[in-house]
PDB file of N, CA and C in Angstrom:
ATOM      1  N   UNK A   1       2.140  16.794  -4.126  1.00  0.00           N
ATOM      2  CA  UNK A   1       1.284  17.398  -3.136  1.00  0.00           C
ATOM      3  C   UNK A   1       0.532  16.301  -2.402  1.00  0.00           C
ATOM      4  N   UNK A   2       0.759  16.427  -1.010  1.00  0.00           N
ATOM      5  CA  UNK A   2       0.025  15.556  -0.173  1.00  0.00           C
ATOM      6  C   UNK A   2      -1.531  15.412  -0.324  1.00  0.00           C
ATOM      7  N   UNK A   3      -2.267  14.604  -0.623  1.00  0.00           N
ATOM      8  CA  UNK A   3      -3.987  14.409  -0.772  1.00  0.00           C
ATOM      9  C   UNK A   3      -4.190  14.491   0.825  1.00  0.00           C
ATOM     10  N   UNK A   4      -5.207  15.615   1.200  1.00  0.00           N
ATOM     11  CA  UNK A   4      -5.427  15.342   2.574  1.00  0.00           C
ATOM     12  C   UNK A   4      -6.396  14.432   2.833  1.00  0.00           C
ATOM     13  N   UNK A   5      -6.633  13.183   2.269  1.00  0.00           N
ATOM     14  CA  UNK A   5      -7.996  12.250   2.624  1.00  0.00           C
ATOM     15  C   UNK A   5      -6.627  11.112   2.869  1.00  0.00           C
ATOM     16  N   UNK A   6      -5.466  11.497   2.523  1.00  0.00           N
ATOM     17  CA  UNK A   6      -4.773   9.861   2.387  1.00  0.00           C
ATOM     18  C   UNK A   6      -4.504   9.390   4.391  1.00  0.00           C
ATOM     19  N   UNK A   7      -5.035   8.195   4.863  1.00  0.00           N
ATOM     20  CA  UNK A   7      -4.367   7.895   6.390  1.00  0.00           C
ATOM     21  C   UNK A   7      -3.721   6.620   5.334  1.00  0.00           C
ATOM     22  N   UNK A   8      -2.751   6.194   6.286  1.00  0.00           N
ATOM     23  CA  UNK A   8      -2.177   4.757   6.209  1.00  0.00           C
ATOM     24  C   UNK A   8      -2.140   4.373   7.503  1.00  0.00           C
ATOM     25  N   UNK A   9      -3.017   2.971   7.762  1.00  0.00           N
ATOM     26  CA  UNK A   9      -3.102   2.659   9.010  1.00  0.00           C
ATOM     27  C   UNK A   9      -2.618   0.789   8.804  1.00  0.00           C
ATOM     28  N   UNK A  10      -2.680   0.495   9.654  1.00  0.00           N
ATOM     29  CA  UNK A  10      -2.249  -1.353   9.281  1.00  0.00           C
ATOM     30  C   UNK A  10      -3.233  -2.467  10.206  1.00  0.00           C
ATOM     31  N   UNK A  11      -3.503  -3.311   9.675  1.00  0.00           N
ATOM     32  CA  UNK A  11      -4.007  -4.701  10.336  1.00  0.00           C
ATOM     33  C   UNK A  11      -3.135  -4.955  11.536  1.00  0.00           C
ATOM     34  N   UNK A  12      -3.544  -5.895  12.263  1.00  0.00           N
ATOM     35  CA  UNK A  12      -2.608  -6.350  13.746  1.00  0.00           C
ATOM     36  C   UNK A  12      -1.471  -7.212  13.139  1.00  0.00           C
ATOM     37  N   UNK A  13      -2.029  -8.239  11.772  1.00  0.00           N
ATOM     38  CA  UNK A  13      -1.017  -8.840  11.089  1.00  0.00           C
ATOM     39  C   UNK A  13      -0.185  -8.175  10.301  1.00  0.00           C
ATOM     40  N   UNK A  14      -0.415  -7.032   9.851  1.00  0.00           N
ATOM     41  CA  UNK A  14       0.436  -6.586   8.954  1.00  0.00           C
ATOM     42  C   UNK A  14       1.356  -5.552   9.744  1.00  0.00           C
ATOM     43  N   UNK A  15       0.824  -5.435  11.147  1.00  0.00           N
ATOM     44  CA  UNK A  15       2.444  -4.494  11.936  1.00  0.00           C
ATOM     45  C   UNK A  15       3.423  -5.233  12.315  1.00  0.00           C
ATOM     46  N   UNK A  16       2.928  -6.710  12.634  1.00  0.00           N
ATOM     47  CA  UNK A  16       3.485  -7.437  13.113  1.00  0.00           C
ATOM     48  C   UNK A  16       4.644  -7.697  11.852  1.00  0.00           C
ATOM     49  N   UNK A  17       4.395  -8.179  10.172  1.00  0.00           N
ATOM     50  CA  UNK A  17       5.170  -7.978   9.208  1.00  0.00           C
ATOM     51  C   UNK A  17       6.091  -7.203   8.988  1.00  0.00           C
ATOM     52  N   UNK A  18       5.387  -5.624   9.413  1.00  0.00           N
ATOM     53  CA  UNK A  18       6.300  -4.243   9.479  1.00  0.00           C
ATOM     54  C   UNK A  18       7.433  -4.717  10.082  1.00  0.00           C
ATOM     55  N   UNK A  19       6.873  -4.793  11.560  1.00  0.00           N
ATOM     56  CA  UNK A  19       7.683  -5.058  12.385  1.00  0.00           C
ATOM     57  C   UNK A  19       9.633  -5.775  12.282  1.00  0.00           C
ATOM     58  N   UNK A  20       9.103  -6.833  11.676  1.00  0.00           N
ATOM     59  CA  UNK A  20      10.251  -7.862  11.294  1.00  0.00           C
ATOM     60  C   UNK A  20      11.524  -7.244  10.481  1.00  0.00           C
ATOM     61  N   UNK A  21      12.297  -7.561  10.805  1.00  0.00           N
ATOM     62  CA  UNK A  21      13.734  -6.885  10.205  1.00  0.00           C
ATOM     63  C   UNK A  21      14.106  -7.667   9.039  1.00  0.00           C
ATOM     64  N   UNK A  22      12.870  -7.209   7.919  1.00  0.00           N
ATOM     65  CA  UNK A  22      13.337  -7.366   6.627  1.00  0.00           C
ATOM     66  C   UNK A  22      13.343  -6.307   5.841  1.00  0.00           C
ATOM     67  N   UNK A  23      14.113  -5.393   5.355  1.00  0.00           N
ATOM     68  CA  UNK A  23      14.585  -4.117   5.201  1.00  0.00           C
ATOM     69  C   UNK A  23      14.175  -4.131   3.854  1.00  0.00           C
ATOM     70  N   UNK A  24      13.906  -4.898   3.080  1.00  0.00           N
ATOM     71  CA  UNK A  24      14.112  -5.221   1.679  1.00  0.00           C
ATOM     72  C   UNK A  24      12.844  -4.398   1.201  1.00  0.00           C
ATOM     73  N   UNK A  25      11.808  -5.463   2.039  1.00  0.00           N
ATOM     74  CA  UNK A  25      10.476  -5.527   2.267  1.00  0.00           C
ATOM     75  C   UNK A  25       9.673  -4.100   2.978  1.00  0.00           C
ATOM     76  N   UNK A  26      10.223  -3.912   3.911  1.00  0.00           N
ATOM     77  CA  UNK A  26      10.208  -2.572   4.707  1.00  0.00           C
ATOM     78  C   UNK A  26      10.256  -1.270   3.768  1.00  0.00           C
ATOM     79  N   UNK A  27      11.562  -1.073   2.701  1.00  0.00           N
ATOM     80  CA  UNK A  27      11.682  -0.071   1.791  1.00  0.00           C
ATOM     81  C   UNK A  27      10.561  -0.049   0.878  1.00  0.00           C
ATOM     82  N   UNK A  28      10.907  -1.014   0.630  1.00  0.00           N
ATOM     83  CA  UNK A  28       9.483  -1.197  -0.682  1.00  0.00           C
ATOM     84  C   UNK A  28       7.814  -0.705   0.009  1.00  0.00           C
ATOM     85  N   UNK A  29       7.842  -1.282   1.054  1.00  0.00           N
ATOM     86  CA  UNK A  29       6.157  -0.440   1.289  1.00  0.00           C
ATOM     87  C   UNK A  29       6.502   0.805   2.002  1.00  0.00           C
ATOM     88  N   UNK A  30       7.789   1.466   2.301  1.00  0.00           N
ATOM     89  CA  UNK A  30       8.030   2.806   2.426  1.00  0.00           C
ATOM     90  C   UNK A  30       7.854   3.597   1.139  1.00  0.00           C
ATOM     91  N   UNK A  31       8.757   3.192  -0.190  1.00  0.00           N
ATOM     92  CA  UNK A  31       8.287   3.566  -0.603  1.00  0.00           C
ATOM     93  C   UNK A  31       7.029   3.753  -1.534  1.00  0.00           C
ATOM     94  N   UNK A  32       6.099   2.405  -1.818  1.00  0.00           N
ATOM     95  CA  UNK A  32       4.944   2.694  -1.850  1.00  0.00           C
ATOM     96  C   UNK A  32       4.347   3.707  -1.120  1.00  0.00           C
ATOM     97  N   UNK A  33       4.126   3.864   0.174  1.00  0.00           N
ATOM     98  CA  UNK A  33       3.689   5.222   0.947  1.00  0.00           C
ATOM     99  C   UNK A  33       3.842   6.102   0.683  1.00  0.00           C
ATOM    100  N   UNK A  34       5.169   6.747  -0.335  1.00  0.00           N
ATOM    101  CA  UNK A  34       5.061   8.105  -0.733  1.00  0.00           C
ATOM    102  C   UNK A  34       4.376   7.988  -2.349  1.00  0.00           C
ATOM    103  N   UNK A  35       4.839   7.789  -2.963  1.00  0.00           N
ATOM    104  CA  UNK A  35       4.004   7.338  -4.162  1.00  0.00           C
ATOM    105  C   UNK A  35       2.218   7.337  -3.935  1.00  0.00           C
ATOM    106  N   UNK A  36       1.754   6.492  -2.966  1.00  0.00           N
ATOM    107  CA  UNK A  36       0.320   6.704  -2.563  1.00  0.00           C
ATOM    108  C   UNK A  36      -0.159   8.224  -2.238  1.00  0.00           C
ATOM    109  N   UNK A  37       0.373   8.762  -1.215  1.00  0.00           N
ATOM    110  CA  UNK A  37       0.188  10.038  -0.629  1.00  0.00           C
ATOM    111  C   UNK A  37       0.005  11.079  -1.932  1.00  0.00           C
ATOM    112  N   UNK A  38       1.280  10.986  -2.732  1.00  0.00           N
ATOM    113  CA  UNK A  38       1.192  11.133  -4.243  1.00  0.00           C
ATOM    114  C   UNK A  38       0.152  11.429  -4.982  1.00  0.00           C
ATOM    115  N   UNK A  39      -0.140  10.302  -5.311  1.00  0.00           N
ATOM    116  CA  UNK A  39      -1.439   9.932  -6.678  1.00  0.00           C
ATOM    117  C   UNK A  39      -1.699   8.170  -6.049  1.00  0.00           C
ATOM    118  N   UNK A  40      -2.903   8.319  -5.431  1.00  0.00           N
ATOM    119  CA  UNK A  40      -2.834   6.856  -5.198  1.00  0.00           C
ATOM    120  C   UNK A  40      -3.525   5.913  -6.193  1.00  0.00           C
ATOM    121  N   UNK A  41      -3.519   5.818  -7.784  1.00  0.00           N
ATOM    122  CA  UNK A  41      -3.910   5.268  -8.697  1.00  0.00           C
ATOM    123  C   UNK A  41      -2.936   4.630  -9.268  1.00  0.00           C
ATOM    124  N   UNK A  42      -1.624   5.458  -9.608  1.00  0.00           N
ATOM    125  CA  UNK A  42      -0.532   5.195 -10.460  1.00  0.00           C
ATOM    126  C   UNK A  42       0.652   4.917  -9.768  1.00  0.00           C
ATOM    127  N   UNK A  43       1.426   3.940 -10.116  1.00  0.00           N
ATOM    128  CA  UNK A  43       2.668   3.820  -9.147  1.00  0.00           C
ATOM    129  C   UNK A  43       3.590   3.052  -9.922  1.00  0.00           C
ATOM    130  N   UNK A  44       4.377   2.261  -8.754  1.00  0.00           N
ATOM    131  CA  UNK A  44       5.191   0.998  -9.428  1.00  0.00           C
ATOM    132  C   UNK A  44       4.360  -0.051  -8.096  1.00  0.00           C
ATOM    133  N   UNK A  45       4.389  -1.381  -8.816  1.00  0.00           N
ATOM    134  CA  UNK A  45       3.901  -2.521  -7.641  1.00  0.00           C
ATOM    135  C   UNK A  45       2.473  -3.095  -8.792  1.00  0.00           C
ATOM    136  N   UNK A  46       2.217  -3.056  -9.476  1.00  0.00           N
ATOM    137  CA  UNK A  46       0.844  -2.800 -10.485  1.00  0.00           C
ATOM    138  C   UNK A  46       0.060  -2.707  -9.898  1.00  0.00           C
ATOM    139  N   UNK A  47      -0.867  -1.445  -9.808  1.00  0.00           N
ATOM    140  CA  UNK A  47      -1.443  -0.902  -9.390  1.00  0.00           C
ATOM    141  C   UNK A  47      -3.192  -1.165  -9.940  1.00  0.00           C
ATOM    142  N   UNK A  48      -3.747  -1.928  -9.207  1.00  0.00           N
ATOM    143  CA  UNK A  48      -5.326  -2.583  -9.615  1.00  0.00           C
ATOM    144  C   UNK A  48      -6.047  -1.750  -9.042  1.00  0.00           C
ATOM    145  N   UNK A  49      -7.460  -1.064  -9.512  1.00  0.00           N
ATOM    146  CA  UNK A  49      -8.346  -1.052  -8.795  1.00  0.00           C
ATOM    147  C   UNK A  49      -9.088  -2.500  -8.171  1.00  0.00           C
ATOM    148  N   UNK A  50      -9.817  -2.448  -6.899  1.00  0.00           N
ATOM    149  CA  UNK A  50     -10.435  -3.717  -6.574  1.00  0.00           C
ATOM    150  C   UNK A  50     -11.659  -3.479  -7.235  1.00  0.00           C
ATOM    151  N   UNK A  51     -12.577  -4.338  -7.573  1.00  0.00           N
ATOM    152  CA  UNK A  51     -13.868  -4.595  -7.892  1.00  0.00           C
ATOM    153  C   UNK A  51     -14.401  -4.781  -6.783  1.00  0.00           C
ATOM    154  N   UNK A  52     -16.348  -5.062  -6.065  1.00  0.00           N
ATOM    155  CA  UNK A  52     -17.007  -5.258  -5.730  1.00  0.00           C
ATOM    156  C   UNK A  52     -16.607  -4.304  -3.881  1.00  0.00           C
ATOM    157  N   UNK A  53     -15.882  -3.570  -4.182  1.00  0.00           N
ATOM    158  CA  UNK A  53     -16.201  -2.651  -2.803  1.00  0.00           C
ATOM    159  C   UNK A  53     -16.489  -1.402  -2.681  1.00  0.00           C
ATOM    160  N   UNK A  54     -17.352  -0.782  -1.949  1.00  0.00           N
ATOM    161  CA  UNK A  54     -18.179   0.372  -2.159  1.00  0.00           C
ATOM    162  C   UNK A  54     -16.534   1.774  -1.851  1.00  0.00           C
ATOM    163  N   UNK A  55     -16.587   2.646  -3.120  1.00  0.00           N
ATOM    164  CA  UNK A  55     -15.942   3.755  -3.202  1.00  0.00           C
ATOM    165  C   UNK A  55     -14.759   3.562  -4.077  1.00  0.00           C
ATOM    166  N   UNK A  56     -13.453   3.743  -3.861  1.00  0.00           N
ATOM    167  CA  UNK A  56     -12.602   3.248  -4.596  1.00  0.00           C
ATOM    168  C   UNK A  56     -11.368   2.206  -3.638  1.00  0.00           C
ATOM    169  N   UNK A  57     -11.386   1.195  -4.249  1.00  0.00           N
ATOM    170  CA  UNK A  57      -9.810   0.966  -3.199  1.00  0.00           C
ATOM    171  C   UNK A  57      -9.274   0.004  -4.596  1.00  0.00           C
ATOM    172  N   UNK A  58      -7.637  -0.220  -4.145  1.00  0.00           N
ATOM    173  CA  UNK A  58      -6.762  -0.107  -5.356  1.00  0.00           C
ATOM    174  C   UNK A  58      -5.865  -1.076  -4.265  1.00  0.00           C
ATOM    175  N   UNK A  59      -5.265  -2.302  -4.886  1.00  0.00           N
ATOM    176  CA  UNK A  59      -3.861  -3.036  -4.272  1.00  0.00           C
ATOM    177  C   UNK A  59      -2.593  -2.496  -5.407  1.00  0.00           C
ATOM    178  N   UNK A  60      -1.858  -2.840  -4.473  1.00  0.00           N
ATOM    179  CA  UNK A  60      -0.012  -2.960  -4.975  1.00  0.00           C
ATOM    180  C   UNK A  60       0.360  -4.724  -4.767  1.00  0.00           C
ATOM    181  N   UNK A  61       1.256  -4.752  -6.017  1.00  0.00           N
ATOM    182  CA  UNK A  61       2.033  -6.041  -5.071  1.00  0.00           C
ATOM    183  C   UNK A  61       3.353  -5.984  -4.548  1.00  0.00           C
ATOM    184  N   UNK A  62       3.282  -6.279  -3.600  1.00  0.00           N
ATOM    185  CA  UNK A  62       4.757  -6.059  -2.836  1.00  0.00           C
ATOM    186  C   UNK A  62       5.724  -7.320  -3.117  1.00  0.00           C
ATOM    187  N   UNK A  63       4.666  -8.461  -3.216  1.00  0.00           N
ATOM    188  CA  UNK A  63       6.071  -9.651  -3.498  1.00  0.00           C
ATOM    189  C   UNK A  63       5.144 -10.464  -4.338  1.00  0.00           C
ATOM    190  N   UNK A  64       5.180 -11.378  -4.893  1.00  0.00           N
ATOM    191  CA  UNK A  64       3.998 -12.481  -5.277  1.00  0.00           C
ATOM    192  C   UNK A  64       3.383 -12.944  -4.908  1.00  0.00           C
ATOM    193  N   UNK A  65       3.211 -13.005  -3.281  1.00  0.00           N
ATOM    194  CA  UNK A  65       2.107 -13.478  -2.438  1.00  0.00           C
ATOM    195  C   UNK A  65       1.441 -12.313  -1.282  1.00  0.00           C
ATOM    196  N   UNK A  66       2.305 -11.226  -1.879  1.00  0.00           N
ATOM    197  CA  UNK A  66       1.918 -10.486  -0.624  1.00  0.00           C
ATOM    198  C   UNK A  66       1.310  -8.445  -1.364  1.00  0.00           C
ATOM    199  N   UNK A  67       0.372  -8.318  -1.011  1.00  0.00           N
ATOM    200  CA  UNK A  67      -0.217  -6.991  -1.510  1.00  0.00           C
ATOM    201  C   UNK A  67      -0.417  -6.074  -0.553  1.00  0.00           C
ATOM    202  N   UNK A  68      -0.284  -4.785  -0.910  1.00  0.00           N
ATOM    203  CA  UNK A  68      -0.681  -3.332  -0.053  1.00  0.00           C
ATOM    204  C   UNK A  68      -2.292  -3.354  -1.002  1.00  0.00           C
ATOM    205  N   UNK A  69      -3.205  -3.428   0.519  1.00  0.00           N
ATOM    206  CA  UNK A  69      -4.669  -2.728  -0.076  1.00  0.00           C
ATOM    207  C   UNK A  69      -4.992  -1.924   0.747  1.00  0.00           C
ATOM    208  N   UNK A  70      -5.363  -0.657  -0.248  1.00  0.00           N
ATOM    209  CA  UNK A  70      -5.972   0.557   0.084  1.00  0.00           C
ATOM    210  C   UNK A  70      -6.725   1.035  -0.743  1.00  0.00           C
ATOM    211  N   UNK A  71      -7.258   2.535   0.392  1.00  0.00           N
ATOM    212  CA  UNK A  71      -8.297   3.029  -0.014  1.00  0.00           C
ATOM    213  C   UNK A  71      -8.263   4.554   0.436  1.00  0.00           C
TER     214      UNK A  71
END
């Protein structure tokens, strides 16, 4: 069931990432996006809450240098 509080919106740098025709990369934060919409606590990607920001927000890792953060 869809959470109706979930938006997914992106940085100017991170459409520009979207953007790029790496499909690999592309699937993987596709499917993170449904998984979030989901239950955005539990997933695959290890799923952290962040510390020191007001409410809840939680990263994924998408590669070893590179993370989905949301909230």
């Amino acid at each position: 069931m869809d959470s109706p509080k979930t938006k997914i919106g992106f940085t100017k740098n991170a459409k520009k990432q979207y953007a790029k025709p790496q499909k690999r990369f592309r699937d993987k934060l596709d499917g993170f996006f449904v998984e979030i919409r989901k239950n955005p606590t539990v997933g695959t990607g290890k799923v952290e809450r962040l510390k020191g920001y007001y409410g809840k927000r939680y990263s994924r890792r998408i590669s070893e240098k590179d993370r989905l953060i949301y909230d």
